[in-house]
Each structure stands twice: as C-alpha cells, then as structure tokens.
N, C-alpha and C. Protein backbone atom coordinates (compact mmCIF):
# COMPACT_ATOMS: atom_id res chain seq x y z
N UNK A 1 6.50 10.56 49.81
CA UNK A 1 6.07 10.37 51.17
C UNK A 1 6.19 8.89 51.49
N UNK A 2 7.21 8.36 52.91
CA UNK A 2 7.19 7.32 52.92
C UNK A 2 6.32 6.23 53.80
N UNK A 3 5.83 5.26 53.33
CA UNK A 3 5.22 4.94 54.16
C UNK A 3 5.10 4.69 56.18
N UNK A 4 3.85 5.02 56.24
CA UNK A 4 4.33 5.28 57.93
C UNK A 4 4.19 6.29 58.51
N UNK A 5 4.51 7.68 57.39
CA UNK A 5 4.90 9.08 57.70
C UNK A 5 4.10 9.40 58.38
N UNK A 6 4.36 10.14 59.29
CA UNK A 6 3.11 10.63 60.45
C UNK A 6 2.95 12.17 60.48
N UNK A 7 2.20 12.97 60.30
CA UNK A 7 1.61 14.51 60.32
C UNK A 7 0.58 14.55 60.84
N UNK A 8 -0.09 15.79 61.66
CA UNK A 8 -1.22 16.25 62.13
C UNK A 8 -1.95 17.45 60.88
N UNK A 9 -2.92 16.86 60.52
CA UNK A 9 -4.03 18.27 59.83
C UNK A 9 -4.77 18.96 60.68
N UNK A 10 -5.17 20.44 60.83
CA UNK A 10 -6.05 20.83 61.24
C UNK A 10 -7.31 20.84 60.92
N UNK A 11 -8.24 20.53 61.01
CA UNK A 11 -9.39 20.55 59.89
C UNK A 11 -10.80 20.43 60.94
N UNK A 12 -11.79 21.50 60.28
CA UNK A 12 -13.17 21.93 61.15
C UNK A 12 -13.79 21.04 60.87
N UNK A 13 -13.89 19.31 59.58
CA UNK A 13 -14.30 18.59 59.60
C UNK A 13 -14.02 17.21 60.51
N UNK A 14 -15.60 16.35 60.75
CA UNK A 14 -15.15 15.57 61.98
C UNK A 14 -16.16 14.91 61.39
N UNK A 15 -15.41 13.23 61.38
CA UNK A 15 -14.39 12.59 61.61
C UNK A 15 -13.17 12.56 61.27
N UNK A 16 -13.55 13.19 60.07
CA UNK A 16 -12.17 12.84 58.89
C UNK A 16 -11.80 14.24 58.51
N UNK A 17 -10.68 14.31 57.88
CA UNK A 17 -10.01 16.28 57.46
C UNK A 17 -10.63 16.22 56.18
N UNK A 18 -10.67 17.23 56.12
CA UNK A 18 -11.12 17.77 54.58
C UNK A 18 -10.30 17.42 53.60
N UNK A 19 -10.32 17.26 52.21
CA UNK A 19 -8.92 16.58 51.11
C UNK A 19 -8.72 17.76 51.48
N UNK A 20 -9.09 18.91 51.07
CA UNK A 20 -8.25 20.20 50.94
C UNK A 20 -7.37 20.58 52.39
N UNK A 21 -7.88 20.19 53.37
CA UNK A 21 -7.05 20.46 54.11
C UNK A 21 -5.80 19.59 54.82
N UNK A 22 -5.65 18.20 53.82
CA UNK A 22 -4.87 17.52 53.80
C UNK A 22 -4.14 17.67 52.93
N UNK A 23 -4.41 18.54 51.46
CA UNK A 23 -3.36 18.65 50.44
C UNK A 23 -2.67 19.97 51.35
N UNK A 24 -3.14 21.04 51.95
CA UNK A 24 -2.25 21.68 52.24
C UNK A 24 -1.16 21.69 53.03
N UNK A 25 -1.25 20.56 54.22
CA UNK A 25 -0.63 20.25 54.96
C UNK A 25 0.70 19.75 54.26
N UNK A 26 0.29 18.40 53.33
CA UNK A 26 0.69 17.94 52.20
C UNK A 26 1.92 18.83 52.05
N UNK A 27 1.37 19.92 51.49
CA UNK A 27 2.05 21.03 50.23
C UNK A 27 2.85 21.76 51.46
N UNK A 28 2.51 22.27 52.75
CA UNK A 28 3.11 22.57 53.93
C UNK A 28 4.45 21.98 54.15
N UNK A 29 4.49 21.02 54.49
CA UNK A 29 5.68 19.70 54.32
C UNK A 29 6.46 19.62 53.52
N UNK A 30 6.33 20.04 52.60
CA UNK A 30 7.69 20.00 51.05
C UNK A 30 7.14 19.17 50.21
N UNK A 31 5.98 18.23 50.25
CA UNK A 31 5.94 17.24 49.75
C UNK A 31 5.56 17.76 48.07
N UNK A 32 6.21 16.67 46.67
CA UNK A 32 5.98 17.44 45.59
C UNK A 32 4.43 17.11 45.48
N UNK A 33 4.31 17.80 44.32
CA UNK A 33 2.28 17.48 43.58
C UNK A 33 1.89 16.07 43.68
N UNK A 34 3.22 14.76 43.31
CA UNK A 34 2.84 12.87 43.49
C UNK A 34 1.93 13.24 44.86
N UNK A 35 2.70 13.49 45.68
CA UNK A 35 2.58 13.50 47.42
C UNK A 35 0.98 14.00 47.54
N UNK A 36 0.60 15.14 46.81
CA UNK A 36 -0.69 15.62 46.89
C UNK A 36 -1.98 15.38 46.42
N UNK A 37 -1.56 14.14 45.75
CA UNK A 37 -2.68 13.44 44.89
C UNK A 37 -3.42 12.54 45.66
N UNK A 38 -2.55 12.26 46.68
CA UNK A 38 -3.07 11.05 47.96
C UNK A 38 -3.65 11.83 49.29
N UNK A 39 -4.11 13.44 48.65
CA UNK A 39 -5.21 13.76 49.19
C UNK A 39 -6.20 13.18 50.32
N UNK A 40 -6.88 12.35 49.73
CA UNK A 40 -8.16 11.72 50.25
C UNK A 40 -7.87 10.89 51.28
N UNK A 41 -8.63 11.15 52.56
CA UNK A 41 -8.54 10.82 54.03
C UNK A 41 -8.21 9.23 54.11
N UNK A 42 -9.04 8.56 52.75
CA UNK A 42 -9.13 7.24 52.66
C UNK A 42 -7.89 6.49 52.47
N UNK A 43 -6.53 7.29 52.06
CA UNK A 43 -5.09 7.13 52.43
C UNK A 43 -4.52 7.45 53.43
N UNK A 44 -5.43 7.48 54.23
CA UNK A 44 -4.21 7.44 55.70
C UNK A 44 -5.11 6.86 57.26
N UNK A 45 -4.38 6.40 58.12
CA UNK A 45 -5.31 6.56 59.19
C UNK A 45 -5.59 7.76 59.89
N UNK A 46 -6.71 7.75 60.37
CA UNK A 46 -7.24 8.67 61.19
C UNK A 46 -7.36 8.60 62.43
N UNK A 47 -6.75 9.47 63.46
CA UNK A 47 -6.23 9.52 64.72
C UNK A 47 -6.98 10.88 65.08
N UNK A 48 -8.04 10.77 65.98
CA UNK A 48 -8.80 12.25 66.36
C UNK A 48 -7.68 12.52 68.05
N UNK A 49 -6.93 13.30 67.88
CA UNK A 49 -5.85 13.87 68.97
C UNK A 49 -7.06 15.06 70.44
C-alpha cells in the first residue's frame, strides 16, 4: 500500500473505524496480509465523510 492511498471504511464506530473493519476493507482491495497489519486507525488519517 502506497503511501497517500486513499479508501473509504464503513464502520458503526465514531470517531475512528474499527481495526477490524479496516482490515477488511484492507483485504477488500487486494491488499496482501503486510497491507493488513497496518490495521490500526492510528495509521491513517481520519476523514468523517
């Protein structure tokens, strides 16, 4: 995943998505298992759409 990359999660948590519902998105995307380890919300910004 390169830096920058931009995706939307769905997630019933607020502020931030759930890890789990950021690994799936993750795993949604093609991205391999590296890609899914960076899970945690605290790797990316957060943009409430």
């Amino acid at each position: 995943m390169s830096k920058g990359y931009e995706f939307q999660v769905i997630s019933s948590t607020i502020p931030t998505p759930n890890a789990t519902d950021i690994e799936k998105e993750i795993e949604r995307l093609g991205f391999n298992s590296q890609a899914k380890s960076y899970k945690s919300a605290g790797n990316f910004e957060v943009t409430k759409l």
